[in-house]
Protein backbone atom coordinates (compact mmCIF):
# COMPACT_ATOMS: atom_id res chain seq x y z
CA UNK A 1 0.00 0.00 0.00
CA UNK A 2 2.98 2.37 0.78
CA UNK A 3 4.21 2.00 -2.71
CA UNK A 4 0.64 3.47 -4.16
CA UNK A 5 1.44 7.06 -4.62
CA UNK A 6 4.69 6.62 -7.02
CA UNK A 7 3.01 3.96 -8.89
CA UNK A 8 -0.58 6.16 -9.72
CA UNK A 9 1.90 9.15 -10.74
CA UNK A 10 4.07 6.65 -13.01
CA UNK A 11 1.00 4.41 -14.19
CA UNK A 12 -1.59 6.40 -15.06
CA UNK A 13 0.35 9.51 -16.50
CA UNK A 14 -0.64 10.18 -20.69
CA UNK A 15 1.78 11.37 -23.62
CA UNK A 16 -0.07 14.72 -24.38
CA UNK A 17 -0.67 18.15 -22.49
CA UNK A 18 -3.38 20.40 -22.01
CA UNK A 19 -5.02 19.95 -19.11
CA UNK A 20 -4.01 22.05 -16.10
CA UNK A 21 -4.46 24.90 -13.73
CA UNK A 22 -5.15 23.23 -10.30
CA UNK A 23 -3.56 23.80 -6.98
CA UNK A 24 -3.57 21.83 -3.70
CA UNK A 25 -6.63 24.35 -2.44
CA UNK A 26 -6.88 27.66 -3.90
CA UNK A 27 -9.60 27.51 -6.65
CA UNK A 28 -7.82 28.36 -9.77
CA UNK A 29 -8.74 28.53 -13.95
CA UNK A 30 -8.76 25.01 -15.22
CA UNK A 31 -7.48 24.60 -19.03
CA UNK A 32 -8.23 21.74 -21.22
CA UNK A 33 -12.29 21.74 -20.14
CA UNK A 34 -14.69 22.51 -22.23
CA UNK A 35 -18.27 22.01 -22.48
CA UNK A 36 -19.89 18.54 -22.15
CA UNK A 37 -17.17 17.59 -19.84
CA UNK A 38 -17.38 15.72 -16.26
CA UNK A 39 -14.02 16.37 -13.97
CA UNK A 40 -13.56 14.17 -10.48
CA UNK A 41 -11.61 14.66 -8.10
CA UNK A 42 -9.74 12.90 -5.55
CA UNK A 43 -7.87 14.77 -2.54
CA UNK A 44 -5.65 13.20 0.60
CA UNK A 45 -4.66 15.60 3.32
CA UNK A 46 -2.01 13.28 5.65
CA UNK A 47 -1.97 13.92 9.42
CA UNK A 48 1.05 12.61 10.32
CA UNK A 49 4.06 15.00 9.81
CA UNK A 50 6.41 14.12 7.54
CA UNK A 51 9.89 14.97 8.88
CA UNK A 52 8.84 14.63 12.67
CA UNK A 53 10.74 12.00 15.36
CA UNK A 54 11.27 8.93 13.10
CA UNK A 55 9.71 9.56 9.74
CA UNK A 56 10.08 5.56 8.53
CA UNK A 57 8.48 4.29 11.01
CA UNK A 58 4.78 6.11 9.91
CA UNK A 59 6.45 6.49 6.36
CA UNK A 60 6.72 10.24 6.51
CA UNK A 61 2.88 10.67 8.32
CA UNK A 62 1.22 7.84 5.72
CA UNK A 63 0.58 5.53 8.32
CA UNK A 64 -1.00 7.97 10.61
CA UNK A 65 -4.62 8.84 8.51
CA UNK A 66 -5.64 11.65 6.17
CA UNK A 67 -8.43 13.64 5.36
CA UNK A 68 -10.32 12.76 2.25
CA UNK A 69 -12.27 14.57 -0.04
CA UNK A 70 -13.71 13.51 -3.60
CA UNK A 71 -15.78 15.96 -6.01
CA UNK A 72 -17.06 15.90 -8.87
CA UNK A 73 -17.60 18.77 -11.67
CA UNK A 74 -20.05 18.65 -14.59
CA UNK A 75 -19.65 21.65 -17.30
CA UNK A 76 -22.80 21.51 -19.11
CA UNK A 77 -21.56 24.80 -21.45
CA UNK A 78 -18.42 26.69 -21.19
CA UNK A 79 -17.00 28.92 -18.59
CA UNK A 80 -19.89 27.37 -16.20
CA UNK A 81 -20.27 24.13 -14.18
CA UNK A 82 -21.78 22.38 -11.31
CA UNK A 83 -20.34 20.45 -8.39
CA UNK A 84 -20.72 18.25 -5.51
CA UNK A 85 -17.89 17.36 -2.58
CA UNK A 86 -18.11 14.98 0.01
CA UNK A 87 -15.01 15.67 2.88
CA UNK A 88 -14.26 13.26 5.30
CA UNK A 89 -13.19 15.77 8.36
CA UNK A 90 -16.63 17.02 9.83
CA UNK A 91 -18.63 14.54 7.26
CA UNK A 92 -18.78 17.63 4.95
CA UNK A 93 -20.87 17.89 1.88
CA UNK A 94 -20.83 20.52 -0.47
CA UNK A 95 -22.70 21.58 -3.66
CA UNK A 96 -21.36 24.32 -5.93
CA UNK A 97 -22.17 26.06 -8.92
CA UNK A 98 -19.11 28.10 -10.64
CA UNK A 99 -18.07 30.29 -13.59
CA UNK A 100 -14.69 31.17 -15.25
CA UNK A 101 -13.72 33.58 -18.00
CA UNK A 102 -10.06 34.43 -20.12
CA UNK A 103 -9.62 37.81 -20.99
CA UNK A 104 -6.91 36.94 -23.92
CA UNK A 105 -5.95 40.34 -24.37
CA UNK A 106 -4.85 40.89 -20.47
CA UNK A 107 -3.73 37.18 -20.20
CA UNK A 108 -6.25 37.11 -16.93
CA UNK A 109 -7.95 34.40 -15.40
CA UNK A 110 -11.33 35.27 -13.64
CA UNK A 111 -13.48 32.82 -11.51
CA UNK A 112 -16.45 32.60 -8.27
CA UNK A 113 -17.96 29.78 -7.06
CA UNK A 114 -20.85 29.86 -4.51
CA UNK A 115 -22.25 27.03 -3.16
CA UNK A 116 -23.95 25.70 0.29
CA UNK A 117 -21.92 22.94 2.80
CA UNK A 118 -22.88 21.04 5.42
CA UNK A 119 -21.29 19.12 8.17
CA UNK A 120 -22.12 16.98 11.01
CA UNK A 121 -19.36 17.03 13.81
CA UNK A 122 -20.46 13.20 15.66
CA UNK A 123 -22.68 10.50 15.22
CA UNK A 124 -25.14 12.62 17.61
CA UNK A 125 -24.85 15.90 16.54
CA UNK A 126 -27.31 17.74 13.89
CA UNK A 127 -26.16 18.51 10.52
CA UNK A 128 -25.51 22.46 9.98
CA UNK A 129 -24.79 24.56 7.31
CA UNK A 130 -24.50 27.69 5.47
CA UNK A 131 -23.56 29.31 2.35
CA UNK A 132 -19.92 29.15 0.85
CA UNK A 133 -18.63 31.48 -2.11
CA UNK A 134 -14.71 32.08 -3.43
CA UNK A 135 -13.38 34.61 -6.03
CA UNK A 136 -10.55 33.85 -7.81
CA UNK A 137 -8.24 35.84 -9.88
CA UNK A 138 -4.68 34.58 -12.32
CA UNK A 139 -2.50 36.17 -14.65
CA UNK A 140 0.22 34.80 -16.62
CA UNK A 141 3.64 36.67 -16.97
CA UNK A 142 7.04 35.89 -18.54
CA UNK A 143 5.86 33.74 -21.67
CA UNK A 144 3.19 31.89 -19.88
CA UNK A 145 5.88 30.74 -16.99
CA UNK A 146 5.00 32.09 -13.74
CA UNK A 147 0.63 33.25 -12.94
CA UNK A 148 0.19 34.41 -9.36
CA UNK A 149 -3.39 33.41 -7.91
CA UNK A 150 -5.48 35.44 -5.85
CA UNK A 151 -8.32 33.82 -3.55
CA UNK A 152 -10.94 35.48 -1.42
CA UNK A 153 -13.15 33.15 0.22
CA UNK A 154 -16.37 33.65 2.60
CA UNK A 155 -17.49 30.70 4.90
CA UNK A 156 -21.06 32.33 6.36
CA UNK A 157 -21.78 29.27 8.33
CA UNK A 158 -18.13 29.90 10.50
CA UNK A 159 -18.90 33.51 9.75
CA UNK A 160 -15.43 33.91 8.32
CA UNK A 161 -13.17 35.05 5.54
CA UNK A 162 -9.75 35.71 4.26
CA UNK A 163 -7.57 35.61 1.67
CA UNK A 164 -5.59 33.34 -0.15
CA UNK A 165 -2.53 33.61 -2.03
CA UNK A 166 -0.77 31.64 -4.80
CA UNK A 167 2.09 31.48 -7.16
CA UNK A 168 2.81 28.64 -10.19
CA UNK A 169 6.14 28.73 -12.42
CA UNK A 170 5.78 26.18 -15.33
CA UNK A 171 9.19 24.42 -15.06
CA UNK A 172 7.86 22.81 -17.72
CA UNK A 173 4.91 22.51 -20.33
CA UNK A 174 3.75 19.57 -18.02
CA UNK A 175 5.73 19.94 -14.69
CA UNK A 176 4.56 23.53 -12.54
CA UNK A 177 6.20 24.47 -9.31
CA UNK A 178 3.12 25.80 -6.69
CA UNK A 179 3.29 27.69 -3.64
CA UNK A 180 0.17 28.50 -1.29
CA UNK A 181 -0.26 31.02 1.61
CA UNK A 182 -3.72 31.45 3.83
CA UNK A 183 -2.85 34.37 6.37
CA UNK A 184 -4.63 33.63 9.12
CA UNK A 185 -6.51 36.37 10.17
CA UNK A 186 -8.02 35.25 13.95
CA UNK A 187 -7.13 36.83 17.02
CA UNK A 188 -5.33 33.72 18.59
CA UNK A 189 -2.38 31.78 18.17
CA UNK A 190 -2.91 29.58 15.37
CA UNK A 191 -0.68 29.44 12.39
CA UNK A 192 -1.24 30.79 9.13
CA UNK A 193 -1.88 27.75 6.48
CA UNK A 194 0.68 27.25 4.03
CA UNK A 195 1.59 24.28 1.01
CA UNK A 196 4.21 23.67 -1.37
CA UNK A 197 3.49 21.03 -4.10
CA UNK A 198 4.92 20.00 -7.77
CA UNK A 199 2.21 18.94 -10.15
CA UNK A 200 2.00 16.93 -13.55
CA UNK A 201 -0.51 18.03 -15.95
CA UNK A 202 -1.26 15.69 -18.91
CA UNK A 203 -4.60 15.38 -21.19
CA UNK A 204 -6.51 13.52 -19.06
CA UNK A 205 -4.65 13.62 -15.48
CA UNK A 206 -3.47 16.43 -13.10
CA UNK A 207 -1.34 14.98 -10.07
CA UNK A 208 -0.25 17.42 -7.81
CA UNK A 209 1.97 16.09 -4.75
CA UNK A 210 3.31 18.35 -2.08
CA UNK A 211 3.38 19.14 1.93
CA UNK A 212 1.04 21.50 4.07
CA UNK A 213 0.61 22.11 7.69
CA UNK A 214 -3.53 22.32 7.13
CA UNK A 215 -5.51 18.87 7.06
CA UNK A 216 -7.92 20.96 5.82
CA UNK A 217 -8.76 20.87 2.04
CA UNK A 218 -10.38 23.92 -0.66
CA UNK A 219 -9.78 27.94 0.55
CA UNK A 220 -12.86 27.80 3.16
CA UNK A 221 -10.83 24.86 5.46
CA UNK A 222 -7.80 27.26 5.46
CA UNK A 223 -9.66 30.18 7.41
CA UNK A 224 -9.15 28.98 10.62
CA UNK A 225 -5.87 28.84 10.42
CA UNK A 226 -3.41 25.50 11.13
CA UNK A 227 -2.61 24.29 14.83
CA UNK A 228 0.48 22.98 14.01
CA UNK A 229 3.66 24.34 11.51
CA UNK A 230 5.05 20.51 11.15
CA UNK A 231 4.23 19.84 7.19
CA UNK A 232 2.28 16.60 6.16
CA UNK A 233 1.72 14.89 2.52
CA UNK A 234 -0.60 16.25 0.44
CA UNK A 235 -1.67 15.00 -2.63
CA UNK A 236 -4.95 15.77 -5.08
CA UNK A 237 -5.57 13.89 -8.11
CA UNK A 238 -8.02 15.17 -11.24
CA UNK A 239 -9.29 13.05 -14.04
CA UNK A 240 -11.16 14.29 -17.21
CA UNK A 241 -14.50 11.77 -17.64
């Protein structure tokens, strides 16, 4: 089971390009979708950290759990499409409707999503909810090699919201580079949230593998800030349908 991860990102990858955009949890443009097309998603957010006391013997925080979350998008024309999550942490569902537009001529990226989650903390509790909405903003610089990412994110049911702050550089046509910040904006003394990943785009696939100190997944679970600045595994996983 420990040997899973390298073989899905050796196995599965295709020979052609085109498909890309994603980051570990800021929402970002997607390329390569277009209308008619069904996306899914598959997201693991380790607890364990993975350079902490003996790393081998949890293989770098593997062994120790994760948070899960799988989604699936459905783009019935283009620039628009429709979503559903389901997040392990807090039993979390989700559904979402979304739009995205290029401006060629500025080499911009514009995006919101709004949607409605719900969670249920224990077997006993109620489920509760509220409304959920992010804004997202890209631009591409120096010949389509490095797009900053801008995030601003509302959670009504936690009555929160914040920013969110990214930066690709294509090494690569295929291979990107991705840092993520979350300043956390509370009054106590939690950490801000905070990821570094590489990802593979291909035609069909995205695999993006990295570390963060959130187990939380998607802008909204990075608003209340991390408990904890030891990094874990992350790793998210898209697949054209």
């Amino acid at each position: 089971m420990k040997l899973i991860i390298p073989a899905v990102l050796i196995l599965l990858c295709a020979t052609a390009s085109g498909y890309g955009g994603a980051f570990l949890n800021l929402h970002s443009f997607t390329s390569g979708i277009s209308a008619g097309d069904f996306e899914f998603t598959m997201n693991h957010r380790f607890i364990g950290a993975a350079m902490k006391d003996d790393p081998l013997d949890s293989f770098f925080g593997l062994d120790d759990g994760a948070n899960v979350r799988f989604g699936l998008r459905y783009f019935p024309v283009d620039g628009l499409y429709l979503g559903v999550t389901h997040t392990k942490l807090a039993h979390m569902n989700s559904i979402t409707a979304g739009w995205e537009h290029t401006i060629s001529t500025l080499n911009t990226e514009l995006g919101a999503v709004v949607g409605y989650s719900s969670v249920k903390m224990n077997s006993t509790s109620n489920r509760e909810g509220g409304m959920v909405a992010t804004i997202y903003l890209s631009a591409w610089f120096l010949s389509d090699r490095i797009r900053p990412v801008f995030n601003y994110a509302f959670d009504w049911h936690q009555d929160e919201n914040g920013p969110g702050l990214g930066l690709e550089i294509a090494a690569t046509d295929r291979i990107s580079l991705m840092g993520e910040l979350f300043p956390y904006t509370g009054d106590d003394d939690r950490e801000d949230c905070v990821s570094f990943s590489v990802g593979y785009s291909t035609w069909g696939h995205q695999f993006i593998l990295g570390f963060t100190n959130s187990v939380s997944i998607g802008p909204q679970g990075q608003l209340s800030g991390s408990t904890t600045n030891d990094l874990s595994v992350a790793l998210s996983i898209r697949r054209m349908l």
